[in-house]
Protein backbone atom coordinates (compact mmCIF):
# COMPACT_ATOMS: atom_id res chain seq x y z
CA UNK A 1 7.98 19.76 16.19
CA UNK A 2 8.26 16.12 17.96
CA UNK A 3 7.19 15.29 21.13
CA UNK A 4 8.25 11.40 23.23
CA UNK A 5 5.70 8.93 21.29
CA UNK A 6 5.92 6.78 24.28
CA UNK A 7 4.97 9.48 26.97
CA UNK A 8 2.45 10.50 24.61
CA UNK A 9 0.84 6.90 24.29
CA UNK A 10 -1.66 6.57 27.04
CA UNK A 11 -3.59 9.45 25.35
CA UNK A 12 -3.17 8.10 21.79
CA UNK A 13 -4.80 5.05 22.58
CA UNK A 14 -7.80 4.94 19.92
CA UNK A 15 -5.81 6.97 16.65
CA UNK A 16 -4.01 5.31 14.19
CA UNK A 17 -0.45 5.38 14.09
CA UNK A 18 1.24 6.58 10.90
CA UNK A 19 5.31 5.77 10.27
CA UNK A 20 6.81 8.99 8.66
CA UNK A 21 8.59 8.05 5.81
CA UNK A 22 9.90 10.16 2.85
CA UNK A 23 7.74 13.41 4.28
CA UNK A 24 4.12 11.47 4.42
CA UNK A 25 3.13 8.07 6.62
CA UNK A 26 2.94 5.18 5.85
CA UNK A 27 0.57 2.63 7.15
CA UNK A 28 1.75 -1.19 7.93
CA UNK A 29 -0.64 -2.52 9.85
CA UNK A 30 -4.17 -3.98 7.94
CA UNK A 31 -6.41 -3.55 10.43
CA UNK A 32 -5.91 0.23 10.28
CA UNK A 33 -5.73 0.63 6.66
CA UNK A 34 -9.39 -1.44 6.63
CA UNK A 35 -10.38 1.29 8.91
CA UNK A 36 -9.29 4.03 7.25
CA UNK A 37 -10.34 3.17 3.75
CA UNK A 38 -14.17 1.49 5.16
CA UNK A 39 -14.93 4.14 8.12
CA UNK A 40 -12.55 7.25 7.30
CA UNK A 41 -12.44 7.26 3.05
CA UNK A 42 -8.42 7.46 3.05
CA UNK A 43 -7.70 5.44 -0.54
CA UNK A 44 -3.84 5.57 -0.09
CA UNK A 45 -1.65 3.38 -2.41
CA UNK A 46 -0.50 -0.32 -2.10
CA UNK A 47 3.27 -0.12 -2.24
CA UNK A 48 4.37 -2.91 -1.30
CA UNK A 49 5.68 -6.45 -2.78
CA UNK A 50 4.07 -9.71 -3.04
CA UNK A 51 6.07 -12.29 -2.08
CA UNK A 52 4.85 -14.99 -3.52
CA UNK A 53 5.01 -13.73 -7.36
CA UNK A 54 7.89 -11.48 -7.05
CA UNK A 55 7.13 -7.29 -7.89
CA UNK A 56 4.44 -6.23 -10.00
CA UNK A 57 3.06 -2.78 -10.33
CA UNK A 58 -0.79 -4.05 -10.98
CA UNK A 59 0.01 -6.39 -7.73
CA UNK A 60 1.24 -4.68 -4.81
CA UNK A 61 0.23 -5.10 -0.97
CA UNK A 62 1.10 -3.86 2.13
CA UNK A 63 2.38 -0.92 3.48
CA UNK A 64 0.61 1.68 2.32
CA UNK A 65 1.65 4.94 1.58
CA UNK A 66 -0.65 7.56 1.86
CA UNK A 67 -0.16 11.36 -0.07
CA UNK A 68 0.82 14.16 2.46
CA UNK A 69 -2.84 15.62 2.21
CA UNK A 70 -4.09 12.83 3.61
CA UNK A 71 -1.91 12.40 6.04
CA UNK A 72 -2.46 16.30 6.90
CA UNK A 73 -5.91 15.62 6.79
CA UNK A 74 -5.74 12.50 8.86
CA UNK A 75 -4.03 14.68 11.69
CA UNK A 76 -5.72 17.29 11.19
CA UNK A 77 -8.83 15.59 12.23
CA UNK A 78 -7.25 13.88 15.10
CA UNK A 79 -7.89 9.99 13.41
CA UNK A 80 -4.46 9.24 13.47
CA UNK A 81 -0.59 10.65 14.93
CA UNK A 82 2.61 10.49 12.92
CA UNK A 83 5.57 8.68 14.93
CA UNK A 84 8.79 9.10 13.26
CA UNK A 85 11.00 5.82 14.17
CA UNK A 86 14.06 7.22 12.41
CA UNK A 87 16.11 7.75 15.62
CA UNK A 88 15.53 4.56 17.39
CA UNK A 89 15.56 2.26 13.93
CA UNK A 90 19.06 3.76 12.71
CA UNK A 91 21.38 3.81 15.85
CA UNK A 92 23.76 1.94 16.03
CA UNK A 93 22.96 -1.34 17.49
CA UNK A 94 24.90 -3.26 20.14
CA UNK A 95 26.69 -6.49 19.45
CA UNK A 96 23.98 -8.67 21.93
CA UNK A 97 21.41 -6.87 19.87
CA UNK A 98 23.09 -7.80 16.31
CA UNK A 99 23.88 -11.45 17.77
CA UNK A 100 19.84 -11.53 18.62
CA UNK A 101 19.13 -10.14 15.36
CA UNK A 102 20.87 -12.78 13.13
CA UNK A 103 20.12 -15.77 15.71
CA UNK A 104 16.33 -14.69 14.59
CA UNK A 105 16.86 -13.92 11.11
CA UNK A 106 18.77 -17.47 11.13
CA UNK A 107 15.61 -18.72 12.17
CA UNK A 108 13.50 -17.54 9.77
CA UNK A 109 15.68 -18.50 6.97
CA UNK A 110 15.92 -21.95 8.00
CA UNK A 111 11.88 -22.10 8.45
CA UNK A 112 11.31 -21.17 4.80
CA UNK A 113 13.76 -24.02 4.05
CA UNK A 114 11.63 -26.32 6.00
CA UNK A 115 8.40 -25.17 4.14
CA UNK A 116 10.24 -25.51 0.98
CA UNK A 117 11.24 -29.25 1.65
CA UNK A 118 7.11 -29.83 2.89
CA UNK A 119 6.17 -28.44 -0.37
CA UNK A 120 8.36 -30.45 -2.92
CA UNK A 121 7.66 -33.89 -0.86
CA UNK A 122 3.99 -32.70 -1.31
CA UNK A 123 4.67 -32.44 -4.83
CA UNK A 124 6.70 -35.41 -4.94
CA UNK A 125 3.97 -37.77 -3.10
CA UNK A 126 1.32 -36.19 -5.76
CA UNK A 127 3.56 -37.74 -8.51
CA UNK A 128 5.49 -40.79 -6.43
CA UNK A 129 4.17 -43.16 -9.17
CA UNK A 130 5.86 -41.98 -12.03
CA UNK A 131 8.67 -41.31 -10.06
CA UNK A 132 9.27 -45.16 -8.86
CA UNK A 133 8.65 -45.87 -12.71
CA UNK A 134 11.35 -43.78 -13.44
CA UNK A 135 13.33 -44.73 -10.98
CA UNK A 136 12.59 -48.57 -11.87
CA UNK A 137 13.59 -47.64 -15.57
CA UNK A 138 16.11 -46.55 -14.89
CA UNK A 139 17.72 -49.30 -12.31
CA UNK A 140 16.56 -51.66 -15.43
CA UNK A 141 18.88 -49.90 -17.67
CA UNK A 142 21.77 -50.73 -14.83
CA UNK A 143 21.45 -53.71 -15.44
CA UNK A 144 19.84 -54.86 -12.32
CA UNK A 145 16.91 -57.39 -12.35
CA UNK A 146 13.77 -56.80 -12.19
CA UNK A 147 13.39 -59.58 -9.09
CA UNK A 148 16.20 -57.51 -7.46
CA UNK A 149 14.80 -54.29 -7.37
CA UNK A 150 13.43 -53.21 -3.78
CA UNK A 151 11.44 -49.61 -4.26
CA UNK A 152 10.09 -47.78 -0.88
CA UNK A 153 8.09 -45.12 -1.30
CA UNK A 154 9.19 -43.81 1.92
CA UNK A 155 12.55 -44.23 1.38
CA UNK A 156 12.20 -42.30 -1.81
CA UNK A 157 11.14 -39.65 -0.57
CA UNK A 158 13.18 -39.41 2.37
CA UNK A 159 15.76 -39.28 -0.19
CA UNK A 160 14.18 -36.51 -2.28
CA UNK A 161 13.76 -34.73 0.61
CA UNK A 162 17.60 -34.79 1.87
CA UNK A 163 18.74 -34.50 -1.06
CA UNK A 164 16.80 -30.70 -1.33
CA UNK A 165 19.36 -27.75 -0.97
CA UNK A 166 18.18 -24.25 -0.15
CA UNK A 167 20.14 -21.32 -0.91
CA UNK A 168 19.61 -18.31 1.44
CA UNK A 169 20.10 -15.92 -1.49
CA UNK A 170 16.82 -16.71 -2.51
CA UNK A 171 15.44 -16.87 0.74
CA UNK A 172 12.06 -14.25 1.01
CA UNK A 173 12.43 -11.22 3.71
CA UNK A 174 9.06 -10.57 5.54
CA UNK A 175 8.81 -6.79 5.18
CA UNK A 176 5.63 -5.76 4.44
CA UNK A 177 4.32 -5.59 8.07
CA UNK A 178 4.73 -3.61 11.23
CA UNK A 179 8.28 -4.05 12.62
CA UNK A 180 8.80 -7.01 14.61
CA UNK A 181 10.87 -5.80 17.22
CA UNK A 182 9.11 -3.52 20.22
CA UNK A 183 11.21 0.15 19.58
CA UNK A 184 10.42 3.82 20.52
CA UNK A 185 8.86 7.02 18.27
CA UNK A 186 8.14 10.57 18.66
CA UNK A 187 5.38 12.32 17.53
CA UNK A 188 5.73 14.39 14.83
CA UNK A 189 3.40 17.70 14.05
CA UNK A 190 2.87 19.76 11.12
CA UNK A 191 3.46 23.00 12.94
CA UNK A 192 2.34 25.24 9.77
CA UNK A 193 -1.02 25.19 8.65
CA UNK A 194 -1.77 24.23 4.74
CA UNK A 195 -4.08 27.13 3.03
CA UNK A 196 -3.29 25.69 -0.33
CA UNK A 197 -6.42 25.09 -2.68
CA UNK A 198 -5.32 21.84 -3.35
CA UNK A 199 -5.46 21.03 0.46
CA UNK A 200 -8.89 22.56 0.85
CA UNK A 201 -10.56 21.30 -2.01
CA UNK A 202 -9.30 17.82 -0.76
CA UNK A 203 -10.58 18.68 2.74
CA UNK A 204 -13.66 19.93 1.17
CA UNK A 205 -14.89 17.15 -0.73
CA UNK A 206 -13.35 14.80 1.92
CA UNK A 207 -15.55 15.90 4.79
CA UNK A 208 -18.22 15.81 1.93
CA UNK A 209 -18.16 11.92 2.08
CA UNK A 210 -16.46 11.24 -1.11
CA UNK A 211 -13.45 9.53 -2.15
CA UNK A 212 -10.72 11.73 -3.01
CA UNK A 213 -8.09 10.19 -5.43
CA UNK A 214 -5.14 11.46 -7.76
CA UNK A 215 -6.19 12.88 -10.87
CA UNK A 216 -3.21 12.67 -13.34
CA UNK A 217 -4.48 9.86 -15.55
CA UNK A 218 -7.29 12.18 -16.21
CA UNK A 219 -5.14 15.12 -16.98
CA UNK A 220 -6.85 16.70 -13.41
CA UNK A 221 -6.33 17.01 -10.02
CA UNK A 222 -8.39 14.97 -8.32
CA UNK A 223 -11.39 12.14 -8.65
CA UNK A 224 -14.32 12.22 -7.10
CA UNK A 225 -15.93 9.23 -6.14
CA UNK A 226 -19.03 8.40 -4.63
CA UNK A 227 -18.13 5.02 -2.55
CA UNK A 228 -15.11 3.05 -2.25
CA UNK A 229 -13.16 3.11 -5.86
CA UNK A 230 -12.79 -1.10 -5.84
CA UNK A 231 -16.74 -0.72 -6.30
CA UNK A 232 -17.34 2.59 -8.22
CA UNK A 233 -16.30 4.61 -11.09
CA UNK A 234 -15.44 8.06 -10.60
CA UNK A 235 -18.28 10.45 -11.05
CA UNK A 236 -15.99 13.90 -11.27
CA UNK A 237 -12.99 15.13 -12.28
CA UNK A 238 -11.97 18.27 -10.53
CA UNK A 239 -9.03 20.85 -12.05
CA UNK A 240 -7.46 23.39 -9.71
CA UNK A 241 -6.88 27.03 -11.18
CA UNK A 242 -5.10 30.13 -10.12
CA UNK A 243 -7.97 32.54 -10.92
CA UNK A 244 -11.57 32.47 -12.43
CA UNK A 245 -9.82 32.93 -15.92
CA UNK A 246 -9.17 30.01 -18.01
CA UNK A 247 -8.29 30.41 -21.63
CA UNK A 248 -11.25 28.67 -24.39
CA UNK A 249 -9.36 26.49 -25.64
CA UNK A 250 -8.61 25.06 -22.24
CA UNK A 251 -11.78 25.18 -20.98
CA UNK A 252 -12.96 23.08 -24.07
CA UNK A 253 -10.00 20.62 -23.70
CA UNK A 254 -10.66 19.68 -20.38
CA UNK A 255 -14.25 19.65 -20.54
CA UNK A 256 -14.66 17.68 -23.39
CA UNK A 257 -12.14 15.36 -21.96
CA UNK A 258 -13.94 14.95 -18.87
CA UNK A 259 -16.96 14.05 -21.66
CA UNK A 260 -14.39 10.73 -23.48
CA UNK A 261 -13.98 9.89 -19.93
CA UNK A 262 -17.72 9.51 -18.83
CA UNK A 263 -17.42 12.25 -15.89
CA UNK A 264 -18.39 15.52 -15.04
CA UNK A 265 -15.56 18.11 -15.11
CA UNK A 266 -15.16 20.75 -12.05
CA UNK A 267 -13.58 23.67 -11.89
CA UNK A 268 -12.10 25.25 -8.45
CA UNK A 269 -10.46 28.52 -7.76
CA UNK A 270 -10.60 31.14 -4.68
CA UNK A 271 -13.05 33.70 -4.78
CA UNK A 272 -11.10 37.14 -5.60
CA UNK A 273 -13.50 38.93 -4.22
CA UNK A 274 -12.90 37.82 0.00
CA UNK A 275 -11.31 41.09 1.75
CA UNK A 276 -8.04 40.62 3.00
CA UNK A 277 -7.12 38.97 6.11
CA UNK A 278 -10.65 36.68 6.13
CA UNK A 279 -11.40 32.44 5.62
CA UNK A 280 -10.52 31.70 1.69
CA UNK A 281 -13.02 30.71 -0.04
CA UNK A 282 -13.48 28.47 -2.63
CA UNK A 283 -15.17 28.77 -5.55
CA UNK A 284 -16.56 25.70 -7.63
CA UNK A 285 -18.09 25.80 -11.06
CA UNK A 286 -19.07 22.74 -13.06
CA UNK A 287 -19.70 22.59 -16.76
CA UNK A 288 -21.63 19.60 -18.68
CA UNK A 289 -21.16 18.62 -22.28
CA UNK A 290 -24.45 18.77 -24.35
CA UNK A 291 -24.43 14.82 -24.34
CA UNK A 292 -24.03 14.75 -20.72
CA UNK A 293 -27.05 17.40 -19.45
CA UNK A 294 -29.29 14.89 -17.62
CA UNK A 295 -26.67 13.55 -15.71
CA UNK A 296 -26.93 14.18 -11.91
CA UNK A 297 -24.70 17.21 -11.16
């Protein structure tokens, strides 16, 4: 279901604006993602690449891409819209509009060539002593006297800086932001509600307070954490099952894997007992480890 983002705008005034992208939204700009993650507990993922020191997976920055329970969530709760951009961003643009685009792009390009030039004569000034000695050295070797020789350092590095050639191949595209250009959306709704346990346990321990993270590197499916993760471990792991019946060996696997990992290990199924046709309800059970007893629950 999609309705016009920009009639829709006056009354979307204080959400935050989600771009759908690959069937969950993404966030681009960092003022929302600050509020999300300090005010609304929404971890998301950094996905995007640092410029400066090429791709690396440990080193990521803007956008973020959230999962699609928190974006459910997120709408659910009316903190934030998804606007798909699809239709206006892929048409096909109009020859003013590409001649606009590259006279910009040209622009930009030629700007990090300018920076690039600023920071080599930066370098260059740092070191212009050695390089007149070199240069000096090397006019000696010539053959030219040494009464001869005339060395400016301004001319030097006027001709450092001239003789500097930047190849637009390598030149940097700013992507990680919101789009530069002003462009149209529609709203986009999730017109069928999610009664999975994985969505309500999120929801659950979401409205709870608590950080709600993927739980694969634990061998679960979620983390629990008590405050922001950049400041705090996890305190539970939390496994999803079909039914109250779990096999032993399982059960002992899990738990005592929950025990190597310093957490407490949940366990969350519906209640088989709710009559047909009323709220599911969710069942949690935790189980502790001899060693960890006295730990808060």
């Amino acid at each position: 279901m999609a309705t016009n983002y920009a009639e829709k705008a006056g009354s979307q005034e204080n959400k935050i604006i989600l771009t759908l992208l690959n069937g969950t939204g993404y966030v681009f700009e960092v003022k929302d993602y600050m509020t999300l993650r300090k005010k609304h507990h929404i971890v998301g993922a950094l996905v995007g690449t640092c410029t400066t020191r090429g791709w690396s997976a440990n080193d990521c920055t803007m956008p973020v891409e959230l999962t699609p329970l928190e974006t459910r969530l997120l709408l659910q709760q009316n903190i934030a819209v998804l606007v798909s951009k699809k239709q206006e961003l892929l048409r096909e643009f109009t020859d003013v509009e590409l001649a606009l685009y590259k006279e910009k792009f040209d622009l930009k390009v030629n700007e990090q060539a300018e920076n690039l030039k600023d920071e080599k004569l930066k370098e260059s000034e740092r070191n212009i002593e050695k390089i007149m000695a070199g240069k000096r050295k090397k006019l000696l070797k010539q053959g030219i006297q040494e009464k001869d020789l005339q060395l400016n350092p301004s001319e030097i590095l006027q001709e450092i800086r001239n003789s500097l050639k930047f190849d637009t191949k390598n030149a940097l595209l700013d992507i990680p932001c919101a789009h530069a250009e002003t462009h149209t959306g529609h709203l986009v709704h999730f017109s069928i509600p999610d009664c999975s346990l994985k969505y309500l346990v999120f929801r659950d321990y979401w409205l709870k307070g608590k950080y709600v993270t993927c739980g694969d590197a634990f061998g679960a499916d979620f983390l629990i954490y008590p405050g922001d993760p950049l400041l705090y471990h996890a305190s539970h792991i939390v496994i999803l099952l079909k039914s109250s019946k779990i096999k032993p060996l399982d059960l002992v696997t899990k738990v005592r894997l929950s025990v190597t990992v310093n957490k407490l290990c949940v366990f969350a199924y519906f209640d088989e007992d709710v009559a047909e046709g009323e709220e599911p309800k969710i069942v949690y059970q935790s189980f502790v480890w001899e060693g960890n007893r006295d730990k808060e629950r």
